[in-house]
C-alpha atoms as a PDB file:
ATOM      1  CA  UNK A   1      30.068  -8.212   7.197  1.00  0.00           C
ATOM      2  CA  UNK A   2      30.868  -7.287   3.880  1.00  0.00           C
ATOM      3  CA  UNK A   3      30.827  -4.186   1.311  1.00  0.00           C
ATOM      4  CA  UNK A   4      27.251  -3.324  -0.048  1.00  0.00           C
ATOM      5  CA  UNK A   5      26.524  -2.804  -3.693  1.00  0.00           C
ATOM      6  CA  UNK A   6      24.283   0.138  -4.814  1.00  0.00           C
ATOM      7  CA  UNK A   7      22.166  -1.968  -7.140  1.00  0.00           C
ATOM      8  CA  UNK A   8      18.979  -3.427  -5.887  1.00  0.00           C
ATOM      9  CA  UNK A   9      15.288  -4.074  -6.153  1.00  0.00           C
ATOM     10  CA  UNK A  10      13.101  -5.304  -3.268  1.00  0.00           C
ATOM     11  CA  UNK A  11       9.243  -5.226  -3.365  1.00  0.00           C
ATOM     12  CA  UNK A  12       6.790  -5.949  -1.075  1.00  0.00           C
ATOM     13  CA  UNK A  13       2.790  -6.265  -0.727  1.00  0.00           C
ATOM     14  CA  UNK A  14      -0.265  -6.392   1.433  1.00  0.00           C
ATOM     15  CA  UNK A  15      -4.272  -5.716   2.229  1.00  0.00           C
ATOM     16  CA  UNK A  16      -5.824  -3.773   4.237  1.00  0.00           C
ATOM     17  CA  UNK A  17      -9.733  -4.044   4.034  1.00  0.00           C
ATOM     18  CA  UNK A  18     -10.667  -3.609   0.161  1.00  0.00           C
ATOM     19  CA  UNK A  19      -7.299  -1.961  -0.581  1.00  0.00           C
ATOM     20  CA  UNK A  20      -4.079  -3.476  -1.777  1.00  0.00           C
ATOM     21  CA  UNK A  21      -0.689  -1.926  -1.187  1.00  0.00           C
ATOM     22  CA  UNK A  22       2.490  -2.224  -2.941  1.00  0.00           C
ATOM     23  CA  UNK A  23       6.062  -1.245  -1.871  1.00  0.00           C
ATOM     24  CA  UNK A  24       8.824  -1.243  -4.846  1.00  0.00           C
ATOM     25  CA  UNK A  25      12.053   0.343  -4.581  1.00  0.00           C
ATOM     26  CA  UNK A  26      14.633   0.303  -6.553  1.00  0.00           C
ATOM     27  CA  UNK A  27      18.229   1.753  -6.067  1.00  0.00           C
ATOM     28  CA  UNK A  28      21.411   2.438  -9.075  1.00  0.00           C
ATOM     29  CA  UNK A  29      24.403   3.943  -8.756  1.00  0.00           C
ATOM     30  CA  UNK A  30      25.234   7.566  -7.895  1.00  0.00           C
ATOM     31  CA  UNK A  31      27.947   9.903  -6.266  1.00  0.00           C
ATOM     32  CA  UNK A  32      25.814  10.511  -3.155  1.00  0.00           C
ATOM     33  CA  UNK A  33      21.951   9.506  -1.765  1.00  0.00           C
ATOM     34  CA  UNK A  34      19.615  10.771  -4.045  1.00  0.00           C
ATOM     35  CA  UNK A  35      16.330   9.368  -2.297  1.00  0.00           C
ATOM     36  CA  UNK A  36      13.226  10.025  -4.780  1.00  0.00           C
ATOM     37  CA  UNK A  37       9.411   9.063  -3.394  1.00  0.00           C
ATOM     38  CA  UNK A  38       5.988   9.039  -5.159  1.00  0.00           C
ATOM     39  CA  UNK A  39       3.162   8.104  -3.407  1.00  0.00           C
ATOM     40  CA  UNK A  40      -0.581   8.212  -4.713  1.00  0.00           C
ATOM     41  CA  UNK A  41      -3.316  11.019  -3.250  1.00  0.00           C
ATOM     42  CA  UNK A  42      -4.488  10.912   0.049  1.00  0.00           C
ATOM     43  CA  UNK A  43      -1.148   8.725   1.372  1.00  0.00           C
ATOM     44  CA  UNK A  44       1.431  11.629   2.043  1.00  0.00           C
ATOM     45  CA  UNK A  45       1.031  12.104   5.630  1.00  0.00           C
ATOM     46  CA  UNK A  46       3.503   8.929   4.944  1.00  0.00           C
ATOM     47  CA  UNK A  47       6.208  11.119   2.871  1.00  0.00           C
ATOM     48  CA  UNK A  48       8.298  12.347   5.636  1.00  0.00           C
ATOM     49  CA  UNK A  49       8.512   8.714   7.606  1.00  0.00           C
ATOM     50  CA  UNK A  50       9.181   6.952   4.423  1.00  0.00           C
ATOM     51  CA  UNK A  51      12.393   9.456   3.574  1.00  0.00           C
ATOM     52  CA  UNK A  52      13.709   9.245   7.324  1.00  0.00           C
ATOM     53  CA  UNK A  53      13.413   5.138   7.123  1.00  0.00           C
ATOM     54  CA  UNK A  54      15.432   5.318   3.377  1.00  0.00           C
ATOM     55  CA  UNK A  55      17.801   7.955   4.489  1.00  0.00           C
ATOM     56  CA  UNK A  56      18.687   5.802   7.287  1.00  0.00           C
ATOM     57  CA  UNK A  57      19.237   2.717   5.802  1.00  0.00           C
ATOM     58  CA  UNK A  58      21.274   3.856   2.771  1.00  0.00           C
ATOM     59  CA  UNK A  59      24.852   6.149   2.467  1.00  0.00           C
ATOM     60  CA  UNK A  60      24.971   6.434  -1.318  1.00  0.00           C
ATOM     61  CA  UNK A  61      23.447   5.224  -4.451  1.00  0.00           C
ATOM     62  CA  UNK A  62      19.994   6.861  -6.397  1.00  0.00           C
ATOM     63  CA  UNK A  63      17.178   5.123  -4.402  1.00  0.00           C
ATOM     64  CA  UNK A  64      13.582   5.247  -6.075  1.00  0.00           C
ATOM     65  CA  UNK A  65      10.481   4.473  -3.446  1.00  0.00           C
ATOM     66  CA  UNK A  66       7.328   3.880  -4.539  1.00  0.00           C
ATOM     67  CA  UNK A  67       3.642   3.144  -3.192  1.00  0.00           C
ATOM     68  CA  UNK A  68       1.065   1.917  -5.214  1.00  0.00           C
ATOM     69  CA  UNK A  69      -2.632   1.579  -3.910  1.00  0.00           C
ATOM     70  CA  UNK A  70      -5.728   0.754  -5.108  1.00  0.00           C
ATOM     71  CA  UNK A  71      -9.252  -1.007  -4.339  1.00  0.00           C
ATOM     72  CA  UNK A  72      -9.670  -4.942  -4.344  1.00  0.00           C
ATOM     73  CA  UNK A  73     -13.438  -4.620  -4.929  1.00  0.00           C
ATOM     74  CA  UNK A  74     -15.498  -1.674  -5.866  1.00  0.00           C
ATOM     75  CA  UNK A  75     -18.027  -0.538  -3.377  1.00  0.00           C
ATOM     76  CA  UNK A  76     -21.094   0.126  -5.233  1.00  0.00           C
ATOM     77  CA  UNK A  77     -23.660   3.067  -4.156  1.00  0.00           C
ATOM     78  CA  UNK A  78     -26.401   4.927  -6.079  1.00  0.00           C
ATOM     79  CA  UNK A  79     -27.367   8.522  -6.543  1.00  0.00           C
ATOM     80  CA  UNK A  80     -30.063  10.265  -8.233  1.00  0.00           C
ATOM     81  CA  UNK A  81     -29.852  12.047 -11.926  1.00  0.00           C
ATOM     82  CA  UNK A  82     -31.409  15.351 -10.113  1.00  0.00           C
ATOM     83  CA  UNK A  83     -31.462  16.750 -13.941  1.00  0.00           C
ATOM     84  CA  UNK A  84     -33.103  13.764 -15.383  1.00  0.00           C
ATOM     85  CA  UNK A  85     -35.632  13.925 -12.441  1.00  0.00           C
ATOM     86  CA  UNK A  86     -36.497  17.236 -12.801  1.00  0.00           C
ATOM     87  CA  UNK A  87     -36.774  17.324 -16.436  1.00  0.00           C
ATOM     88  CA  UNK A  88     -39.426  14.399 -16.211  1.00  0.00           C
ATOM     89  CA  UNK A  89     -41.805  16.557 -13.377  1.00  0.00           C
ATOM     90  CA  UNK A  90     -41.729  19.348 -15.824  1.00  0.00           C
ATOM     91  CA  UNK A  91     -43.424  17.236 -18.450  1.00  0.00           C
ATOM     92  CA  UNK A  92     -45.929  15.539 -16.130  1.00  0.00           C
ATOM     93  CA  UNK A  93     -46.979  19.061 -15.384  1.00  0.00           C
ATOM     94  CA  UNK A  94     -47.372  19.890 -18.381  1.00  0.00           C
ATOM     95  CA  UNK A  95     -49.553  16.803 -19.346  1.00  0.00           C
ATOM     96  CA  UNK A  96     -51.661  17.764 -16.207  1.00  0.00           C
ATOM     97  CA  UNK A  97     -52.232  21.393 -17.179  1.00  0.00           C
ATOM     98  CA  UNK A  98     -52.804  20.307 -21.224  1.00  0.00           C
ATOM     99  CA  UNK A  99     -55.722  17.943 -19.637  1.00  0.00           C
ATOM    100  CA  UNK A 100     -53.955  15.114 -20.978  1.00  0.00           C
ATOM    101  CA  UNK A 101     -52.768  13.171 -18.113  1.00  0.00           C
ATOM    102  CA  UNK A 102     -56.728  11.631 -17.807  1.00  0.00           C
ATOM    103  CA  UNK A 103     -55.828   9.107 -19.963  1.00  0.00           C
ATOM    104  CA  UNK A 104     -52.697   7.820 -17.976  1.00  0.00           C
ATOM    105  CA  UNK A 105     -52.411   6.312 -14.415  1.00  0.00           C
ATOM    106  CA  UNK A 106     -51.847   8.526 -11.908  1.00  0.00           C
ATOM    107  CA  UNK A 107     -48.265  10.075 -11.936  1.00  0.00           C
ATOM    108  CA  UNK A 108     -46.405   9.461  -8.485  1.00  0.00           C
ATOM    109  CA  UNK A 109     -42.900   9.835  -6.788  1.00  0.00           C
ATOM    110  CA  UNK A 110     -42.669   6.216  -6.652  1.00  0.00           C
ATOM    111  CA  UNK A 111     -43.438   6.028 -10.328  1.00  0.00           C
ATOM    112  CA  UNK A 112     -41.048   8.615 -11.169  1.00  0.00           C
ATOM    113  CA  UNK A 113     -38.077   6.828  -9.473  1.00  0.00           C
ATOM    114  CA  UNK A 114     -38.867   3.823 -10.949  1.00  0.00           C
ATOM    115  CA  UNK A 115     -38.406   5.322 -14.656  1.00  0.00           C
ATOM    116  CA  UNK A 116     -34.874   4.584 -16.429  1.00  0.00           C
ATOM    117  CA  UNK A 117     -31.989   6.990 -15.821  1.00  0.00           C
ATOM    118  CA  UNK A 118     -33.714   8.950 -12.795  1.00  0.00           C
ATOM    119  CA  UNK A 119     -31.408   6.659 -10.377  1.00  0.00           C
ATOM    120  CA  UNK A 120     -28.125   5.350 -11.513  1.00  0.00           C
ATOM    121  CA  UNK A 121     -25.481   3.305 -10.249  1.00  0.00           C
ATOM    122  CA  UNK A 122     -22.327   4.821  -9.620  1.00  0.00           C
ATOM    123  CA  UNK A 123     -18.243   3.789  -8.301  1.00  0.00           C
ATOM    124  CA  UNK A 124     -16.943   5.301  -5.186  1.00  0.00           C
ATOM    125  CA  UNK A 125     -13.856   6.798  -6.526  1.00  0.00           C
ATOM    126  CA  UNK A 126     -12.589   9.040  -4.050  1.00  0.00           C
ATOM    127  CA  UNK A 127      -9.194   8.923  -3.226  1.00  0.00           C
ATOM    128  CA  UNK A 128      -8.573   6.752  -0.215  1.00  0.00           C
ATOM    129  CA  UNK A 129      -7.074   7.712   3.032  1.00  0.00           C
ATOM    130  CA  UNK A 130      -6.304   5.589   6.114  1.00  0.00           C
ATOM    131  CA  UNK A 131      -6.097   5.631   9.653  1.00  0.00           C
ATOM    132  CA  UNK A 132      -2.928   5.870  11.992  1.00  0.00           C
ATOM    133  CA  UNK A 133      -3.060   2.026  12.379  1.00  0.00           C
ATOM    134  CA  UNK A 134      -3.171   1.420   9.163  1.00  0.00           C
ATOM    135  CA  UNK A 135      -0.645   3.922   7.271  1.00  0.00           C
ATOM    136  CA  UNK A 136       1.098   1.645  10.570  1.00  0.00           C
ATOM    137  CA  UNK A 137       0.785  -0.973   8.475  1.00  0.00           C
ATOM    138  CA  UNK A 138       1.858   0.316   5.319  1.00  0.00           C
ATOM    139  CA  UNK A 139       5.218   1.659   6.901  1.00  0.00           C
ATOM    140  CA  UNK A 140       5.468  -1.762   8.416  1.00  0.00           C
ATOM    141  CA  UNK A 141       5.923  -3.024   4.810  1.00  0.00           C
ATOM    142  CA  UNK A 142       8.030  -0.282   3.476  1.00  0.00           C
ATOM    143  CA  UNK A 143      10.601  -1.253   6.747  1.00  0.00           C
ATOM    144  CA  UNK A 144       9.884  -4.926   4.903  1.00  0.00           C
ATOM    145  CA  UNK A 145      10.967  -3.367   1.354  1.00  0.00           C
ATOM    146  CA  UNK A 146      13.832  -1.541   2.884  1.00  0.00           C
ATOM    147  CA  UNK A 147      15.628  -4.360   4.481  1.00  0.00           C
ATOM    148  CA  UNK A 148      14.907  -6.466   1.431  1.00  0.00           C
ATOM    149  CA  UNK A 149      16.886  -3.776  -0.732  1.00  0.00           C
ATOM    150  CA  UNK A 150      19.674  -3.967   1.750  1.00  0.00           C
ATOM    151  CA  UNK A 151      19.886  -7.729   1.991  1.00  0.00           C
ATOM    152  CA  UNK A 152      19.866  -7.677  -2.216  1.00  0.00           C
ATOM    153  CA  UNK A 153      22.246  -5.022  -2.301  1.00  0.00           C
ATOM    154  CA  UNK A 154      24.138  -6.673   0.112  1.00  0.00           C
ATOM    155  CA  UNK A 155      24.115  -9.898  -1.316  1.00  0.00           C
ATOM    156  CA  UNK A 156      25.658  -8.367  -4.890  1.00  0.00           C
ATOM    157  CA  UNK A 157      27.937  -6.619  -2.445  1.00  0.00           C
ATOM    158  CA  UNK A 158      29.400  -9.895  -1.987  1.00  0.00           C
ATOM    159  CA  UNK A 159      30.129 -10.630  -5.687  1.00  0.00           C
ATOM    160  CA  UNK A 160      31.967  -7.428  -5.700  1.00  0.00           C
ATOM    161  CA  UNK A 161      34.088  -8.175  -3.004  1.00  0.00           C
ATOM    162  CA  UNK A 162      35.344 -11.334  -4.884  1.00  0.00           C
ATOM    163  CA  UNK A 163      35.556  -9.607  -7.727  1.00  0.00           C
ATOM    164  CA  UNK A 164      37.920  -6.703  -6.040  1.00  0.00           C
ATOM    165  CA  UNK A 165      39.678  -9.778  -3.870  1.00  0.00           C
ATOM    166  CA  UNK A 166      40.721 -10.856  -7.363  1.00  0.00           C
ATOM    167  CA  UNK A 167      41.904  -7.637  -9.300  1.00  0.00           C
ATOM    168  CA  UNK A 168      43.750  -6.757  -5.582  1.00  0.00           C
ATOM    169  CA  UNK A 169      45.290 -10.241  -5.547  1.00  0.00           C
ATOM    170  CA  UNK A 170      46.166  -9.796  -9.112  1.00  0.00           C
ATOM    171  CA  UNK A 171      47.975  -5.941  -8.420  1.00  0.00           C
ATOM    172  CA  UNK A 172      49.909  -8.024  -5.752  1.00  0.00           C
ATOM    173  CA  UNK A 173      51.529 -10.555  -7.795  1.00  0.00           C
ATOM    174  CA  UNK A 174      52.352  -8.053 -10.595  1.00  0.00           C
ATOM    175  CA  UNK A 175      53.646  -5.310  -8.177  1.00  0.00           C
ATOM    176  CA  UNK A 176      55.810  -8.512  -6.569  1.00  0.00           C
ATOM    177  CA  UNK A 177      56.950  -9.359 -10.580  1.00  0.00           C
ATOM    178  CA  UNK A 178      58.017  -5.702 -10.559  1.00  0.00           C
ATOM    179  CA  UNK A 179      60.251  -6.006  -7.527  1.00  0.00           C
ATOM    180  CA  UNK A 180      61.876  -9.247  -8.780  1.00  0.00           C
ATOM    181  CA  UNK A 181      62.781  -7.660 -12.031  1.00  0.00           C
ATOM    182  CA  UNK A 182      66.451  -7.310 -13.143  1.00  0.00           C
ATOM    183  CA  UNK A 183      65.737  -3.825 -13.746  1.00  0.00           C
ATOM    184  CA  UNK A 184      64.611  -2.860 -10.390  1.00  0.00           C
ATOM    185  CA  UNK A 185      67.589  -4.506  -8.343  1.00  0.00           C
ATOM    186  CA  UNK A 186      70.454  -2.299  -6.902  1.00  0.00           C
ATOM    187  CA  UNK A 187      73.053  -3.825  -9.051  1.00  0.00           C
ATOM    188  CA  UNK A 188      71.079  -2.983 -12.365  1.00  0.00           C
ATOM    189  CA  UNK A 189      70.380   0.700 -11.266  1.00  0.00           C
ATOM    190  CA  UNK A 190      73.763   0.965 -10.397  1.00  0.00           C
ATOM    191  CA  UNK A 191      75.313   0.007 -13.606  1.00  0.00           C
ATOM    192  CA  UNK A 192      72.991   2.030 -15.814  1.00  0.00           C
ATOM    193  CA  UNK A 193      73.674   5.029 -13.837  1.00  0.00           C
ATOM    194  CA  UNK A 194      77.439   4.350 -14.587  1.00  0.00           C
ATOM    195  CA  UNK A 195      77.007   3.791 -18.123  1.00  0.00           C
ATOM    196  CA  UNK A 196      74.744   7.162 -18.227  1.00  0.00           C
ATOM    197  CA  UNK A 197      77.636   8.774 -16.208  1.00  0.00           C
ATOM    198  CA  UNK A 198      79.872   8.096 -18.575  1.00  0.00           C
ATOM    199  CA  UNK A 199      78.204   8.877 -21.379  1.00  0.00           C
ATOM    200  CA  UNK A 200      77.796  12.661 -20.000  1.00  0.00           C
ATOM    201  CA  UNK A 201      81.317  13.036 -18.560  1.00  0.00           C
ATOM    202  CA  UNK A 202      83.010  11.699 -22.681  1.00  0.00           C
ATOM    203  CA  UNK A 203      80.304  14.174 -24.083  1.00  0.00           C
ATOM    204  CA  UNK A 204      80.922  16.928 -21.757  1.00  0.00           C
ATOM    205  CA  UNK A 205      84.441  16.663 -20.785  1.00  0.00           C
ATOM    206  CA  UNK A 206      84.443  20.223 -19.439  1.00  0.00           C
ATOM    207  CA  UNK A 207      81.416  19.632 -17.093  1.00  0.00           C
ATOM    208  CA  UNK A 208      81.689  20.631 -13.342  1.00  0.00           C
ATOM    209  CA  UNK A 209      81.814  18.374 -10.940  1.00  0.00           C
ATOM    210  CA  UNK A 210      78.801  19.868  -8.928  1.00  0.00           C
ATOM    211  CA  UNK A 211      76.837  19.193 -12.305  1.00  0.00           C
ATOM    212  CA  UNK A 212      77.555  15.835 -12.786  1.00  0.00           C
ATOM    213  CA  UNK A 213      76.393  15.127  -9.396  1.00  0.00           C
ATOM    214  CA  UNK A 214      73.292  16.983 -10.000  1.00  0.00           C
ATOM    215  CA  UNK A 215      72.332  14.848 -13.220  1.00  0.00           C
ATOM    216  CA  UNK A 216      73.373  11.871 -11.324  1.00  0.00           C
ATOM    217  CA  UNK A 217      70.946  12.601  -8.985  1.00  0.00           C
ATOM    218  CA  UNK A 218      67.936  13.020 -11.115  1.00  0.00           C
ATOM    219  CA  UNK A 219      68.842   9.870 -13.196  1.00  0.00           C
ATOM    220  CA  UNK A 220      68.834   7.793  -9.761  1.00  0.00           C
ATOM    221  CA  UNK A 221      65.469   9.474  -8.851  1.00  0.00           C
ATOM    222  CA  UNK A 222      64.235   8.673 -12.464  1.00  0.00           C
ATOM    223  CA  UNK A 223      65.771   5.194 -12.634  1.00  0.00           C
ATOM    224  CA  UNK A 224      64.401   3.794  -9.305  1.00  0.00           C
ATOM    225  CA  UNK A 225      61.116   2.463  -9.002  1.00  0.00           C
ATOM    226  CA  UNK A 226      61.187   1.275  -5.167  1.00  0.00           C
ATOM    227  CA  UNK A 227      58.575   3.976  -3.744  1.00  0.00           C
ATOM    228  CA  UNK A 228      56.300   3.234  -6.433  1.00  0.00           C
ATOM    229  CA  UNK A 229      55.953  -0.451  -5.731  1.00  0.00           C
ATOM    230  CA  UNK A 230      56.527   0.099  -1.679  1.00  0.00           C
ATOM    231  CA  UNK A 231      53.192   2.762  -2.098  1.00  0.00           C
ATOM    232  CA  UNK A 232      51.443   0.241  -4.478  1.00  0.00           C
ATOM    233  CA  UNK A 233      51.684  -2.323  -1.626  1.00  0.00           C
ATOM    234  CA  UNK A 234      50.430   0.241   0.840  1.00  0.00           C
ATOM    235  CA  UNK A 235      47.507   1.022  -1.186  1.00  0.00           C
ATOM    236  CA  UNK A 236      47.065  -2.945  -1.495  1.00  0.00           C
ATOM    237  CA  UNK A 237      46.942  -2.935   2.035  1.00  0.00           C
ATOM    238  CA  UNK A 238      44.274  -0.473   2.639  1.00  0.00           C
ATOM    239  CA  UNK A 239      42.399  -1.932  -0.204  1.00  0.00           C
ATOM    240  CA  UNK A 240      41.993  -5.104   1.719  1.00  0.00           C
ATOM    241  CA  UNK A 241      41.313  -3.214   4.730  1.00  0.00           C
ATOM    242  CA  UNK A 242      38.495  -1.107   3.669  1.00  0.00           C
ATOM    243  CA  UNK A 243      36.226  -4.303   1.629  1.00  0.00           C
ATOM    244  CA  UNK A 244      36.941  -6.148   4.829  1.00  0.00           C
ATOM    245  CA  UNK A 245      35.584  -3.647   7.077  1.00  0.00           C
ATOM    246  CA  UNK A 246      32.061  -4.072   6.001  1.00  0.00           C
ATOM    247  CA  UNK A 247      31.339  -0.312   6.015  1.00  0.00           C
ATOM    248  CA  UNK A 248      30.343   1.858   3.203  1.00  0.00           C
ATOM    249  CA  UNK A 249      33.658   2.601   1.285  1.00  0.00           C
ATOM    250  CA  UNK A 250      32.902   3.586  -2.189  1.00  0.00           C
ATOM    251  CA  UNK A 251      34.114   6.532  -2.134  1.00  0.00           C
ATOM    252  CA  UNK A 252      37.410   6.105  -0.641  1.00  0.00           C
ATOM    253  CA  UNK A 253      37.925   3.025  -2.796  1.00  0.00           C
ATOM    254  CA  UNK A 254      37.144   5.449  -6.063  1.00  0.00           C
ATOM    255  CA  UNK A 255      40.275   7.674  -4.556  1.00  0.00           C
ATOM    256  CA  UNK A 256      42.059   4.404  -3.446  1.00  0.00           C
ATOM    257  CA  UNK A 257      41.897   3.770  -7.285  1.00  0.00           C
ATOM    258  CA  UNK A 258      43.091   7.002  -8.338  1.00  0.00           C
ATOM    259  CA  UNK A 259      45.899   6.610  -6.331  1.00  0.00           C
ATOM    260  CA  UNK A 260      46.577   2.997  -7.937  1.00  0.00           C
ATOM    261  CA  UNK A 261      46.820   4.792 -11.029  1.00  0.00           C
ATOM    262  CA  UNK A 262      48.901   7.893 -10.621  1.00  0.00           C
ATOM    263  CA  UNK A 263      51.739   4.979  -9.011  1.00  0.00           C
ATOM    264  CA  UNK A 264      51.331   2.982 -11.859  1.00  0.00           C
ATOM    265  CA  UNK A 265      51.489   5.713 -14.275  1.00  0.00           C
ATOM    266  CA  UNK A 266      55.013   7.039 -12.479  1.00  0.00           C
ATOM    267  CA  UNK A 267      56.012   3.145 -13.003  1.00  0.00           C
ATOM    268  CA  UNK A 268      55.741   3.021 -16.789  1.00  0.00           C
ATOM    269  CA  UNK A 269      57.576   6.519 -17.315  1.00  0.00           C
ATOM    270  CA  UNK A 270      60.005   5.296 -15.132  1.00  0.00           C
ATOM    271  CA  UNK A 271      60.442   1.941 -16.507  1.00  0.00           C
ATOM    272  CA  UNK A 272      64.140   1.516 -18.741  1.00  0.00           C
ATOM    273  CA  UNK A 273      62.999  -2.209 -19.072  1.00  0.00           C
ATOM    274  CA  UNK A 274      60.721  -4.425 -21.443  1.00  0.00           C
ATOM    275  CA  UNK A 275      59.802  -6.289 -18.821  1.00  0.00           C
ATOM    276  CA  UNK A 276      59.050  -3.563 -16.167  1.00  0.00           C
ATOM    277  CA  UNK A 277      57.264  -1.672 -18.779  1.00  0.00           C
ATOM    278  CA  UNK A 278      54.889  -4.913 -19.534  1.00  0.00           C
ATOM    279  CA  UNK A 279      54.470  -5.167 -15.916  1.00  0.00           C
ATOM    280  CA  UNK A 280      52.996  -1.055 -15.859  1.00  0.00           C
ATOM    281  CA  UNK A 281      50.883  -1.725 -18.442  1.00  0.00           C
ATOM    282  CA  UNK A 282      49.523  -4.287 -16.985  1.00  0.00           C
ATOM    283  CA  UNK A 283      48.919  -2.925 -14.190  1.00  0.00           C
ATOM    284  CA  UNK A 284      47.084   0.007 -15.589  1.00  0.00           C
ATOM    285  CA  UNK A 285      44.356  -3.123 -16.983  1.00  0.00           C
ATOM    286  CA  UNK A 286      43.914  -4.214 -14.214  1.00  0.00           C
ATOM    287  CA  UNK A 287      43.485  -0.730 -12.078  1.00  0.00           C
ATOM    288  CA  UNK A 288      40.865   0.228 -14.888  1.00  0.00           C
ATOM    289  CA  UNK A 289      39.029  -3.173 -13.918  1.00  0.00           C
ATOM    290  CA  UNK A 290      39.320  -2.106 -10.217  1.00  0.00           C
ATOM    291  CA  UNK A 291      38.176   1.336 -10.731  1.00  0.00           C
ATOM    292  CA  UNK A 292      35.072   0.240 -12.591  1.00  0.00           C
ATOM    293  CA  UNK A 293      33.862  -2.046 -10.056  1.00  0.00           C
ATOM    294  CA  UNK A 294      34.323   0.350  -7.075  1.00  0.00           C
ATOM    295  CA  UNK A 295      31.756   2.551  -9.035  1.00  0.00           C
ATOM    296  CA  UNK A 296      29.211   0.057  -7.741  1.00  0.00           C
ATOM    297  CA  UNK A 297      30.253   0.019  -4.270  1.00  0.00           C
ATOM    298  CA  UNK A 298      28.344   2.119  -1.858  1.00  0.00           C
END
């Protein structure tokens, strides 16, 4: 099991009789399902099975289906020109009642027919329709189409789940580099509160006592950066959870992300340190990297 892009194409094809069929659908990113059909005259008794089978197969992502159809041979049939027809008795009456027709053979259906442009050839154009067995068919290869969208999407599913392995891999070690830094340690945060301490106690020699504890309190709250890093590895956690699970999670990876980035945001306007500070802003890279890629996840 793995996590399922929204990007695909799949396409599939088939005869039935004199008419060829072709499946293509295509899918691209978007907040929710946005399922769009078009289907040519005469075929949308297959509409509302065609919707239920996409609907079904896909959570998210803009999903375009679409049936082409059209005739491997044309069936050839003739009809006759009635105006042509007509216009050609009126002048053999005439000839008859001018006395003229004596001097030509006599005038006859059969004769008539046979002149050019009385019968013409002409293309059975009608839009077709099918029977139950075969719009069957047809639905049989848009089932095809479907699960060849979900293997493709699947399969570039799988390159994003490298791809997020990586960047969450990569938050790890930096979030780790973070911990490990001299300005994170209880020793560090303990001497630069003292040194801040005594700054405000020589500047404000008058200053309560209830005060300085107050200001000492906000600079530890300021100063320590251990509940950003412990959430950070939380979020790690659930990051690895939810592309492991297999189920559609773009959405709560998009807010996963979000949260990535309001922790490392705290982190840098936290951060008292060159190092720690490098650390944030790396971290904000790489979070921008993650949040682009879950855009693609369904």
């Amino acid at each position: 099991m793995t996590i399922a892009s929204m990007t695909g194409f799949a396409r599939t094809q088939g005869t039935i009789g004199d008419l060829a069929w072709v499946w293509e659908m295509r899918s691209v990113n978007n907040k929710g399902l946005d399922l769009r059909l078009r289907l040519p005259s005469g075929f949308e008794a297959l509409d509302q099975p065609a919707r239920k089978l996409a609907s079904g197969a896909f959570a998210r992502g803009s999903v375009s289906v679409n049936l082409q159809v059209q005739r491997t041979r044309a069936t050839a049939s003739y009809q006759i020109n009635e105006a042509w027809l007509a216009t050609l008795q009126a002048r053999a009456r005439l000839l008859l009642l001018q006395g003229d027709a004596v001097e030509f053979a006599p005038i006859s259906p059969d004769g008539l027919l046979a002149l050019r442009g009385v019968i013409e050839a002409a293309d059975e154009t009608a839009d077709p329709t099918l029977e139950a067995g075969a719009q069957a068919e047809i639905m049989a290869g848009a089932e095809a189409a479907v699960m060849a969208l979900l293997q493709a999407r699947g399969e570039e599913g799988q390159a994003l789940k490298a791809i997020l392995t990586e960047h969450l891999d990569h938050i790890a070690a930096l979030t780790a580099a973070a911990r490990n830094t001299a300005a994170t340690q209880p020793e560090a945060i303990q001497a630069r509160l003292m040194r801040t301490v005594g700054d405000i106690i020589a500047s404000n020699a008058t200053l309560p006592e209830d005060r300085i504890a107050q200001e000492v309190a906000m600079l530890a709250a300021k100063s320590d950066v251990r509940e950003e890093l412990d959430r950070l590895e939380a979020h790690i956690a659930a990051g690895r959870e939810l592309i492991n699970k297999g189920e559609p999670c773009g959405r709560k990876l998009e807010f996963l992300a979000q949260e990535f980035n309001r922790e490392a945001n705290t982190l840098c306007s936290k951060s008292q340190d060159i190092d720690l500070t490098r650390i944030g802003l790396d971290l904000k890279a790489t979070i921008d990297q993650v949040r682009e890629q879950v855009a693609n996840v369904e």
